[in-house]
C-alpha atoms as a PDB file:
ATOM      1  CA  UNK A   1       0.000   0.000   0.000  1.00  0.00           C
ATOM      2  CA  UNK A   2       1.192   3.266  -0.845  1.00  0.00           C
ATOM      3  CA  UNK A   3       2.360   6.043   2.307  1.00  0.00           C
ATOM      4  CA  UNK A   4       1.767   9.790   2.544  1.00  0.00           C
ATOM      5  CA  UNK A   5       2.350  11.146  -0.748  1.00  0.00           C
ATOM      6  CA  UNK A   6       2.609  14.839   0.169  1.00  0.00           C
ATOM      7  CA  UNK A   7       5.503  16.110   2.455  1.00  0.00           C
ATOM      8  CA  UNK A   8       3.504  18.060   4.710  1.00  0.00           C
ATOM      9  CA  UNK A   9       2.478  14.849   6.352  1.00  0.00           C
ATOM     10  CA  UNK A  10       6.135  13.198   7.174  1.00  0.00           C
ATOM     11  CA  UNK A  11       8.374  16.215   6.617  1.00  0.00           C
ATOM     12  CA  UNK A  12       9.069  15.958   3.013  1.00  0.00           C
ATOM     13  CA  UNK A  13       8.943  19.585   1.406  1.00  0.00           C
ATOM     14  CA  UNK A  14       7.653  18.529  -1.882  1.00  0.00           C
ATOM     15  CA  UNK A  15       4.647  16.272  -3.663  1.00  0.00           C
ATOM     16  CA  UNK A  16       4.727  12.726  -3.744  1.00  0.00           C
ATOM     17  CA  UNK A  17       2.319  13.004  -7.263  1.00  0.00           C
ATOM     18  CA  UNK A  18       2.120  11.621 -10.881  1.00  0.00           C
ATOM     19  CA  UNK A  19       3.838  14.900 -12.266  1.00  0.00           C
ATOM     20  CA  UNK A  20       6.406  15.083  -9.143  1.00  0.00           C
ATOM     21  CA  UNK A  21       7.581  11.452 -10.625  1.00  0.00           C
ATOM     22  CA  UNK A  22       7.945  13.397 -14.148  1.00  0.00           C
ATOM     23  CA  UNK A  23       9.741  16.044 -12.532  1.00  0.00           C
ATOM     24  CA  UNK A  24      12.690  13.740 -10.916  1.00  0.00           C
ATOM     25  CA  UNK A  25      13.404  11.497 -14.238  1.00  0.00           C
ATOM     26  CA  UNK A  26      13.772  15.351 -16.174  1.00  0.00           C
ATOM     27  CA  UNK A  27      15.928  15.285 -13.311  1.00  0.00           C
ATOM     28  CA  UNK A  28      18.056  12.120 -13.139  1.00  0.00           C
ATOM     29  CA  UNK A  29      18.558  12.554 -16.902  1.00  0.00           C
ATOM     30  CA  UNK A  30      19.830  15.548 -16.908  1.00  0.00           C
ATOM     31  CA  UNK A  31      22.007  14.660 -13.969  1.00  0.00           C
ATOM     32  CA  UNK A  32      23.476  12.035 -16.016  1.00  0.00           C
ATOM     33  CA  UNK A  33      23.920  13.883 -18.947  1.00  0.00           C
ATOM     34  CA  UNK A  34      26.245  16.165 -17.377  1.00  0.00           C
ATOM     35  CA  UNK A  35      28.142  13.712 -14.883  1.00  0.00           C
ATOM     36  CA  UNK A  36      28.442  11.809 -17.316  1.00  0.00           C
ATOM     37  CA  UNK A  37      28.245   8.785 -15.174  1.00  0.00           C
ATOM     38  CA  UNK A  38      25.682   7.105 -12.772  1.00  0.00           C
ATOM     39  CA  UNK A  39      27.694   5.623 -10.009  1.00  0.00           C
ATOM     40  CA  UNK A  40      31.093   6.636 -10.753  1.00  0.00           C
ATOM     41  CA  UNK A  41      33.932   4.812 -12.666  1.00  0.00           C
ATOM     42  CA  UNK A  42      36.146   5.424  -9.568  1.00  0.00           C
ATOM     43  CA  UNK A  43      34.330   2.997  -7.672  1.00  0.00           C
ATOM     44  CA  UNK A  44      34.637  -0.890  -8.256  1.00  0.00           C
ATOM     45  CA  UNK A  45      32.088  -3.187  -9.338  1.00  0.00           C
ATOM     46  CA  UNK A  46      32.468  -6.420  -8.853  1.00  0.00           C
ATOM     47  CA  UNK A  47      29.977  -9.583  -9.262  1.00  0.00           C
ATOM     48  CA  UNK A  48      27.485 -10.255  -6.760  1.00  0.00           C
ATOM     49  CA  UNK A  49      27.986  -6.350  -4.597  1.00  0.00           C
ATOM     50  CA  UNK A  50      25.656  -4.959  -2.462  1.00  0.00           C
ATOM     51  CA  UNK A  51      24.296  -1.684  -3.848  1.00  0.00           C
ATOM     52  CA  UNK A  52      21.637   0.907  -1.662  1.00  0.00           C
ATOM     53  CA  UNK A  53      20.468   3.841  -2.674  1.00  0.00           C
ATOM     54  CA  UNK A  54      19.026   5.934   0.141  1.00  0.00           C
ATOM     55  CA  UNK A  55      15.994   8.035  -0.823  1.00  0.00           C
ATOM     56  CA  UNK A  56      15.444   6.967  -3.958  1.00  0.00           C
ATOM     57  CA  UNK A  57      11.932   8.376  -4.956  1.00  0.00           C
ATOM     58  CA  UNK A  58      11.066   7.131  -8.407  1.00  0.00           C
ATOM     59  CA  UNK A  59      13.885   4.884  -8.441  1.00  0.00           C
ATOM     60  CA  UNK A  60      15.701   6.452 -11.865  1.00  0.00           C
ATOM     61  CA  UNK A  61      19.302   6.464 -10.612  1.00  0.00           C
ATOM     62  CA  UNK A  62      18.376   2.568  -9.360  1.00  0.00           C
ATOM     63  CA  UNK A  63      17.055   1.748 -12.334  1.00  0.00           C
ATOM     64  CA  UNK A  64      19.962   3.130 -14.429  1.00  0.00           C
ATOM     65  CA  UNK A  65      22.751   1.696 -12.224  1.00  0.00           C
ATOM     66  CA  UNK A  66      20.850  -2.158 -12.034  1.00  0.00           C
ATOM     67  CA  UNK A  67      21.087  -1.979 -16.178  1.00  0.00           C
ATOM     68  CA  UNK A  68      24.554  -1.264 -16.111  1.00  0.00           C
ATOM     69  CA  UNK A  69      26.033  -3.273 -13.500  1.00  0.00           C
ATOM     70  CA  UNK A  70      23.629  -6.666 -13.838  1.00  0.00           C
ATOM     71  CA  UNK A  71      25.641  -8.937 -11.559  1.00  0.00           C
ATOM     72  CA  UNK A  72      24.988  -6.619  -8.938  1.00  0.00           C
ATOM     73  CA  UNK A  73      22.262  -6.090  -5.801  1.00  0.00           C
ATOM     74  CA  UNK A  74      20.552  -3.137  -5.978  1.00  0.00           C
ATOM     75  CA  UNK A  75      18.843  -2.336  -2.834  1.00  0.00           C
ATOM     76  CA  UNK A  76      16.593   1.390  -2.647  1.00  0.00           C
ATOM     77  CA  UNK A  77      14.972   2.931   0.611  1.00  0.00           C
ATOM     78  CA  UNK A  78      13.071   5.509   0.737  1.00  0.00           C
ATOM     79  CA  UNK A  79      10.847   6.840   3.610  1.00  0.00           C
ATOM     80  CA  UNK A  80       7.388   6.763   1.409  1.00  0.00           C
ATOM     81  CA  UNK A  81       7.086   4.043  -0.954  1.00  0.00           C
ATOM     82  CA  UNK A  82       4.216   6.300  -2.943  1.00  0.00           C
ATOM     83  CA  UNK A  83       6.629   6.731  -5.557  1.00  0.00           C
ATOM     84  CA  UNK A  84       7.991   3.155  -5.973  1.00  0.00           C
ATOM     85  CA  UNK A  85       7.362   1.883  -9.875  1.00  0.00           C
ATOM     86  CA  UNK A  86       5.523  -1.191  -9.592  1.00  0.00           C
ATOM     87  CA  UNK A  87       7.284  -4.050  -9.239  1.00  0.00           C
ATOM     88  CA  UNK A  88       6.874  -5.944 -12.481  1.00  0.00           C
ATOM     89  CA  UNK A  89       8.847  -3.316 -14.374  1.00  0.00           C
ATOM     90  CA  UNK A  90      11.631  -3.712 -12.234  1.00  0.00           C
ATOM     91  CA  UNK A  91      15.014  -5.103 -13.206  1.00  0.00           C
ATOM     92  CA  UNK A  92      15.513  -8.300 -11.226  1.00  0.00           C
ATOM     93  CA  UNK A  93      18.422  -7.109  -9.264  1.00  0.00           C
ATOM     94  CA  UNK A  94      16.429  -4.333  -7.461  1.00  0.00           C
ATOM     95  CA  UNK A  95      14.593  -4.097  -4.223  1.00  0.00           C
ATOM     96  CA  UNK A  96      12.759  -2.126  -2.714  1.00  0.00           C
ATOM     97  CA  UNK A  97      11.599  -1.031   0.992  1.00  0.00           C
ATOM     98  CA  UNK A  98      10.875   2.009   3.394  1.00  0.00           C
ATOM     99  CA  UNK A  99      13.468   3.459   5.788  1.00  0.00           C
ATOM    100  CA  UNK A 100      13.647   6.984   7.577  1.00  0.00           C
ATOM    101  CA  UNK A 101      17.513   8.287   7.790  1.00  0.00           C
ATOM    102  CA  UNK A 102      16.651  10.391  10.591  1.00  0.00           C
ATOM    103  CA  UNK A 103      16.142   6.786  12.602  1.00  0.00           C
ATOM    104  CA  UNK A 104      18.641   4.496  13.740  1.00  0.00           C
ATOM    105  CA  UNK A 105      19.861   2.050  10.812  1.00  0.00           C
ATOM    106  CA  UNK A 106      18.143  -1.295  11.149  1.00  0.00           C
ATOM    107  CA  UNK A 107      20.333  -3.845  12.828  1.00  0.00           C
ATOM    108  CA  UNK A 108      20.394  -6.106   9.893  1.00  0.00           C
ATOM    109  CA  UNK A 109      21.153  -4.084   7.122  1.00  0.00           C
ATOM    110  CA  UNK A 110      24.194  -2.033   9.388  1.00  0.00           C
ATOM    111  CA  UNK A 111      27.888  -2.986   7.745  1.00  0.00           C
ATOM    112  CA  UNK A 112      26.093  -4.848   4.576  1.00  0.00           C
ATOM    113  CA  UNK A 113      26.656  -2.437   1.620  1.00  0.00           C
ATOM    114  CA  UNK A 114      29.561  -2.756  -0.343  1.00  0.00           C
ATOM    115  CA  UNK A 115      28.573   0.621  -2.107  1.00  0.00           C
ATOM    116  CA  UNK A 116      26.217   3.581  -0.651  1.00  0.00           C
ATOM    117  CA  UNK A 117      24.548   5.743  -3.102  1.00  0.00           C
ATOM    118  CA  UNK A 118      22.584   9.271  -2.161  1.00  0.00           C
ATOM    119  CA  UNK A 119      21.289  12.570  -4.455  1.00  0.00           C
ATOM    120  CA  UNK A 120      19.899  15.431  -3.946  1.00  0.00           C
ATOM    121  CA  UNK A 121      18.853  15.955   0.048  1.00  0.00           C
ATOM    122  CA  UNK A 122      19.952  19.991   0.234  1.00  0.00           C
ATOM    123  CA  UNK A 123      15.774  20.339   1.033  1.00  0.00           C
ATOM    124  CA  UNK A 124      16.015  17.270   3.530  1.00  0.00           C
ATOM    125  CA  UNK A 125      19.105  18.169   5.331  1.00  0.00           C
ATOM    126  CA  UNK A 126      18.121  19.834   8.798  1.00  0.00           C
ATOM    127  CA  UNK A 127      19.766  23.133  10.455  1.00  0.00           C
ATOM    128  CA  UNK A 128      22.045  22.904   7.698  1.00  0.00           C
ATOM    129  CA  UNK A 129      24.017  19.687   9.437  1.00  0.00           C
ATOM    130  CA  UNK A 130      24.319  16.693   6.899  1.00  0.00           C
ATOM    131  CA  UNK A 131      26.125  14.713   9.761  1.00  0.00           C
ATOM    132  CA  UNK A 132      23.215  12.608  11.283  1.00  0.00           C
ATOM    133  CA  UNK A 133      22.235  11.304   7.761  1.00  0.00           C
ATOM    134  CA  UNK A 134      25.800  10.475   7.005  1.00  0.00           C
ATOM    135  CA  UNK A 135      26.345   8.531  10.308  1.00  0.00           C
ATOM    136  CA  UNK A 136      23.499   6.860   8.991  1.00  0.00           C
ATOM    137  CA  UNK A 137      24.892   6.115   5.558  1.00  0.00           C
ATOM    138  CA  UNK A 138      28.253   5.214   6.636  1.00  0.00           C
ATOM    139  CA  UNK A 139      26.012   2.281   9.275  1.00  0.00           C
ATOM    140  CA  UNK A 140      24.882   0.768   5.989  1.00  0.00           C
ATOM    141  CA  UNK A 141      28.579   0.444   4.834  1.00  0.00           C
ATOM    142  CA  UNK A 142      31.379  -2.015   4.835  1.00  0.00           C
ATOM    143  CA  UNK A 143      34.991  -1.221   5.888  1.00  0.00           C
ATOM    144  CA  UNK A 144      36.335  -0.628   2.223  1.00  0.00           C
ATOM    145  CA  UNK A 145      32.868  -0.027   1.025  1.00  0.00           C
ATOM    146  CA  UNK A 146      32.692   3.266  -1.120  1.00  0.00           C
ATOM    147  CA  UNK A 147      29.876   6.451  -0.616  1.00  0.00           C
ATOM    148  CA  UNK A 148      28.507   8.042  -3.572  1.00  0.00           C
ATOM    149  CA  UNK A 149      27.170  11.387  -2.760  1.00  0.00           C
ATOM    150  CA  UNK A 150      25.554  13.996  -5.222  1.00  0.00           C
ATOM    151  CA  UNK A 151      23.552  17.240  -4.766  1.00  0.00           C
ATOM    152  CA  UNK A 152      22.630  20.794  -5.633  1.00  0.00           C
ATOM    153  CA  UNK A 153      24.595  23.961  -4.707  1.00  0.00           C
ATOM    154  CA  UNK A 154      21.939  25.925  -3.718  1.00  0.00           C
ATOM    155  CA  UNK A 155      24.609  27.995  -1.654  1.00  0.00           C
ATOM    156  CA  UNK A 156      24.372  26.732   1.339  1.00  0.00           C
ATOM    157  CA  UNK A 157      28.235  25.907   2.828  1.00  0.00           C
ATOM    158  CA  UNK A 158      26.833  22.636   4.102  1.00  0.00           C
ATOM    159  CA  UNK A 159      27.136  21.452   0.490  1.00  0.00           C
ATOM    160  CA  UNK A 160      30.065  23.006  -0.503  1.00  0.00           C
ATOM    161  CA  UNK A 161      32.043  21.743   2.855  1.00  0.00           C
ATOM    162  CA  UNK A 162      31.217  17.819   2.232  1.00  0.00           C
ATOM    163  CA  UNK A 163      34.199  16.997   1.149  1.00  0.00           C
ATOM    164  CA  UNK A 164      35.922  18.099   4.775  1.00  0.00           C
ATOM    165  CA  UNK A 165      32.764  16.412   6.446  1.00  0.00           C
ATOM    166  CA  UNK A 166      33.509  13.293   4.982  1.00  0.00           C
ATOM    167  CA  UNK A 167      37.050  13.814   6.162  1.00  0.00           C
ATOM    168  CA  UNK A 168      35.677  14.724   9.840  1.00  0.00           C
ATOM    169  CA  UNK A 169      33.846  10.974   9.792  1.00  0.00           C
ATOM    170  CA  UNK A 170      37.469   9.388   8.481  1.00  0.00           C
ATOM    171  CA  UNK A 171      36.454   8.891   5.048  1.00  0.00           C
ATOM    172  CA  UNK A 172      39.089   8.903   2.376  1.00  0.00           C
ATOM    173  CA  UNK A 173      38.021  11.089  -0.476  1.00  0.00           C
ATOM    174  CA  UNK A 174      38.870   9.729  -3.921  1.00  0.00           C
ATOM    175  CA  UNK A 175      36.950  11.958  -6.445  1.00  0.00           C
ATOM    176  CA  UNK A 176      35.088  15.513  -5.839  1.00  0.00           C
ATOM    177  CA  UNK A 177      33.704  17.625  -8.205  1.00  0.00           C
ATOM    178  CA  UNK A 178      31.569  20.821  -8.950  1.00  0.00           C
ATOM    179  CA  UNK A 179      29.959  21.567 -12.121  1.00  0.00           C
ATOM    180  CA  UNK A 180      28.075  24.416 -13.050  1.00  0.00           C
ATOM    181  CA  UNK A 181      25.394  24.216 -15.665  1.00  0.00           C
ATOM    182  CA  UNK A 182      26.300  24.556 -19.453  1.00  0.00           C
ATOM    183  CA  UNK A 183      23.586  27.152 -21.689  1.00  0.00           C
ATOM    184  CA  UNK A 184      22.784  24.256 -23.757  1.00  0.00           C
ATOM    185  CA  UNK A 185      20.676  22.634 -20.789  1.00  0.00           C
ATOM    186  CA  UNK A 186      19.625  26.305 -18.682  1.00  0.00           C
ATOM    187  CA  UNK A 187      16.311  25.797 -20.477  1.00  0.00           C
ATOM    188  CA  UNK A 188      15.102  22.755 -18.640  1.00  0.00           C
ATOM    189  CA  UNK A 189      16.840  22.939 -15.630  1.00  0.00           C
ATOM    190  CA  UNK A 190      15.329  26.271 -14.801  1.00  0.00           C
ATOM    191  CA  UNK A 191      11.991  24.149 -15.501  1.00  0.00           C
ATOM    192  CA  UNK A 192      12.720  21.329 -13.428  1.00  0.00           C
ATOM    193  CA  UNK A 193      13.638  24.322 -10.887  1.00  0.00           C
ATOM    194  CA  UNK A 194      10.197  25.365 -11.135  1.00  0.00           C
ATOM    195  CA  UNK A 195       8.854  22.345 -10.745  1.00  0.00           C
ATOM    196  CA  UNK A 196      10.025  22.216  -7.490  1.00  0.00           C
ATOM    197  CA  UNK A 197       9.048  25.143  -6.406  1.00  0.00           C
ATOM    198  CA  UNK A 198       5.305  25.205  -7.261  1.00  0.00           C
ATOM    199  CA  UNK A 199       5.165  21.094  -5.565  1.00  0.00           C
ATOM    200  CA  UNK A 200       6.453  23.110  -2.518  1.00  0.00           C
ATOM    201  CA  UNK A 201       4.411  25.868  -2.817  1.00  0.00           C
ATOM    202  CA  UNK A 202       1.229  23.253  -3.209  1.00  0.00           C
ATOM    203  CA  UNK A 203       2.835  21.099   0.144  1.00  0.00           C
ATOM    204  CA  UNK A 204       2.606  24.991   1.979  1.00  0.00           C
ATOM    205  CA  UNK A 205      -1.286  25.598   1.127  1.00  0.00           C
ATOM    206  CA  UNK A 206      -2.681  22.425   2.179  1.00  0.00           C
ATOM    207  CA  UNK A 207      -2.652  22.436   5.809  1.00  0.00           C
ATOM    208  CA  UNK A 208      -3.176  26.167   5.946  1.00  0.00           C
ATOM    209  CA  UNK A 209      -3.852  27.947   2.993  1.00  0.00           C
ATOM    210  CA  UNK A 210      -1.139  30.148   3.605  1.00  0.00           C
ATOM    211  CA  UNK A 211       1.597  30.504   0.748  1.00  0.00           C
ATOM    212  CA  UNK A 212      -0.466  33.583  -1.468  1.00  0.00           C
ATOM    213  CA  UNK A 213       3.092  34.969  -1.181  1.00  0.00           C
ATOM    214  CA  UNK A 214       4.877  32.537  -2.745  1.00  0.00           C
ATOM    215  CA  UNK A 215       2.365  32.062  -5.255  1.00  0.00           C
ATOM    216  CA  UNK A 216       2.899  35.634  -6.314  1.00  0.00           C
ATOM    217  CA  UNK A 217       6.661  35.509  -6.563  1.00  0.00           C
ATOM    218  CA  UNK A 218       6.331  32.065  -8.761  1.00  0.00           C
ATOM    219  CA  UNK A 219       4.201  34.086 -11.391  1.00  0.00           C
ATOM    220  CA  UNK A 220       6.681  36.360 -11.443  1.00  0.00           C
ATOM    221  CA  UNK A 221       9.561  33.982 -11.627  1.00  0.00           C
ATOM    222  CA  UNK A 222       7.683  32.333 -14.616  1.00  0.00           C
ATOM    223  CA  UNK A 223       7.146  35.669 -16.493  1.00  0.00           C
ATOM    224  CA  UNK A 224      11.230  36.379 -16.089  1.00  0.00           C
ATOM    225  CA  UNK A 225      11.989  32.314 -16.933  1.00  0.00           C
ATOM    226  CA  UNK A 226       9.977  33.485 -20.540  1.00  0.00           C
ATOM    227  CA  UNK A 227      12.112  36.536 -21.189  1.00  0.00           C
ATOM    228  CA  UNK A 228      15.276  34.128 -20.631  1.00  0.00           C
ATOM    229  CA  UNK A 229      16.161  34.163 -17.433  1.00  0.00           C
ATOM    230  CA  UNK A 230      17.543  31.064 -15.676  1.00  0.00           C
ATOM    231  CA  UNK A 231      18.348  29.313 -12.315  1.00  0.00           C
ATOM    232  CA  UNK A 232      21.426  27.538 -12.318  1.00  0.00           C
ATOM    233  CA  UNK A 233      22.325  25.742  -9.062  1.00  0.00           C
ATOM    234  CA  UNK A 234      25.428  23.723  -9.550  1.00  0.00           C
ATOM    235  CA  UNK A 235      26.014  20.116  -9.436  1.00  0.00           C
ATOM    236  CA  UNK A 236      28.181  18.397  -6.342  1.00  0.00           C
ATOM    237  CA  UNK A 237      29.471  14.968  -6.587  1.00  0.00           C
ATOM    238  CA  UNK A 238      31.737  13.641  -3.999  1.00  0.00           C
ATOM    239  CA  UNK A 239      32.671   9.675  -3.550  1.00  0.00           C
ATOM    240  CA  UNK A 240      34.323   8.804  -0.549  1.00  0.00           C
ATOM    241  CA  UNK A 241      35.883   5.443   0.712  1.00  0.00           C
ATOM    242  CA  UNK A 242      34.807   4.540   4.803  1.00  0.00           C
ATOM    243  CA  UNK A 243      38.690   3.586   6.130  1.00  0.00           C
ATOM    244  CA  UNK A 244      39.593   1.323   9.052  1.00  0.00           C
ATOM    245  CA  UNK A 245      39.580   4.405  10.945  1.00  0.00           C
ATOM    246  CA  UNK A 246      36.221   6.013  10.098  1.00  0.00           C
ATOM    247  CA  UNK A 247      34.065   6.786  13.240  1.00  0.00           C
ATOM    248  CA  UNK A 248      30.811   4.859  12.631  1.00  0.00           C
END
C-alpha cells in the first residue's frame, strides 16, 4: 500500500504526485547527462555487490545503475514508498523497501553495503548539518565499502564543505567535483527548478492555505523564466571510501 504522498504529512517539502515522478526522471537525466556517469567509474564493481540507494523516490538512478552493472544487488529505501514503480517493471536485481535516515539504521542491514549511493537531500538536510544522515549512511557500509554522494549547490556551505565532512567521519576522499550548468541545458533545468518550487508551494497551502506569497513571486519567476532568465544551481558529486579508521 502506498504512504503519505505529500511532504507536509512526514516532513518531506515537496509532492509525492504523478507529475512530481515526471519532474525527478527530467531530473536524473539531466544529472546524467552532465556527470556523465551514474555511479562513478572510480568505484569498483564487482559480481554479486551490495548496492543501496538511500531516498530513492522514483527509483531512476536505481534503475539506471541495475542496467549497467547486472551482476549486482541493488537495494533502494526511501521513507514513502508512494513513488515506488511497480514491481513488475523492475530489473531483477532491485529491491525495494521504506526506511527513515533520521532513525537508527536497522540492525540487519548495518555494515552490509559494499557501495552507498545518495542525491539530492539539500531540502532534507536539517539546520544545515548533513552529519546525522551520514552517520546513517556510513552504518549501511562495509569497511572498504565506497559512498557516492551527489547534490545541488543551492549555496548553502553545508554542500560546498562535504568533502571536509567526509574527512571529519574518516572517510578517504577519492573523487570531488563541482559543475556548473552549461547554456545548452539552462532551459530545462530552470523548468525542473520550477517544478520544485510550485510542488512546494502546493505542500505549503494544504494544511493552511497560507503561501499567497509565494504564489505571487512564482508568477513572477515564470514571467522572467519566458524573457530568458535562468536558475542555475550547480552540481556536487563527492565519492568517498569509509577507512579502518572512520568513526561509525
Amino acid at each position: 500500500m502506498a504512504q503519505k504522498r505529500n511532504g507536509d504529512l512526514d516532513g518531506y517539502p515537496l509532492q509525492r504526485e504523478l507529475f512530481s515522478s515526471v519532474r525527478l526522471y527530467l531530473q536524473h537525466w539531466m544529472w546524467r547527462r552532465e556527470l556523465g556517469y551514474v555511479l562513478h567509474p572510480e568505484i569498483p564493481v564487482k559480481e554479486g555487490m551490495r548496492i543501496a540507494d538511500v531516498a530513492c523516490g522514483n527509483c531512476a538512478w536505481l534503475v539506471d545503475a541495475a542496467r549497467e552493472h547486472p551482476t549486482a544487488q541493488f537495494d533502494g529505501f526511501d521513507l514513502s514508498d508512494a513513488q515506488f514503480p511497480h514491481s513488475g517493471w523492475l530489473p531483477k536485481n532491485i529491491t525495494l523497501g521504506t526506511m527513515d535516515i533520521f532513525k537508527p539504521v536497522p540492525e540487519p542491514l548495518c555494515g552490509q553495503y559494499d557501495v552507498v549511493h545518495v542525491g539530492l537531500l539539500v531540502l532534507v538536510v536539517e539546520k544545515g548539518d548533513p552529519l546525522p544522515i551520514l552517520d546513517s549512511l556510513l552504518a549501511l557500509l562495509k569497511r572498504g565499502g565506497y559512498l557516492q554522494w551527489d547534490d545541488a549547490d543551492y549555496g548553502g556551505s553545508w554542500v560546498r564543505e562535504l568533502k571536509s565532512t567526509f574527512t571529519q567521519r574518516g572517510l578517504a576522499v577519492v573523487y570531488d567535483t563541482l559543475r556548473t550548468i552549461p547554456d545548452d541545458i539552462a532551459t530545462p533545468w530552470t523548468l525542473n527548478h520550477m517544478l520544485a518550487a510550485y510542488e512546494l508551494i502546493n505542500v505549503l497551502d494544504e494544511p493552511k492555505g497560507s503561501a499567497n506569497e509565494w504564489r505571487e513571486l512564482y508568477e513572477r519567476a515564470v514571467a522572467e523564466a519566458e524573457q530568458g532568465v535562468t536558475m542555475r544551481m550547480g552540481m556536487i558529486s563527492i565519492v568517498g571510501q569509509k577507512t579502518q579508521q572512520a568513526e561509525v
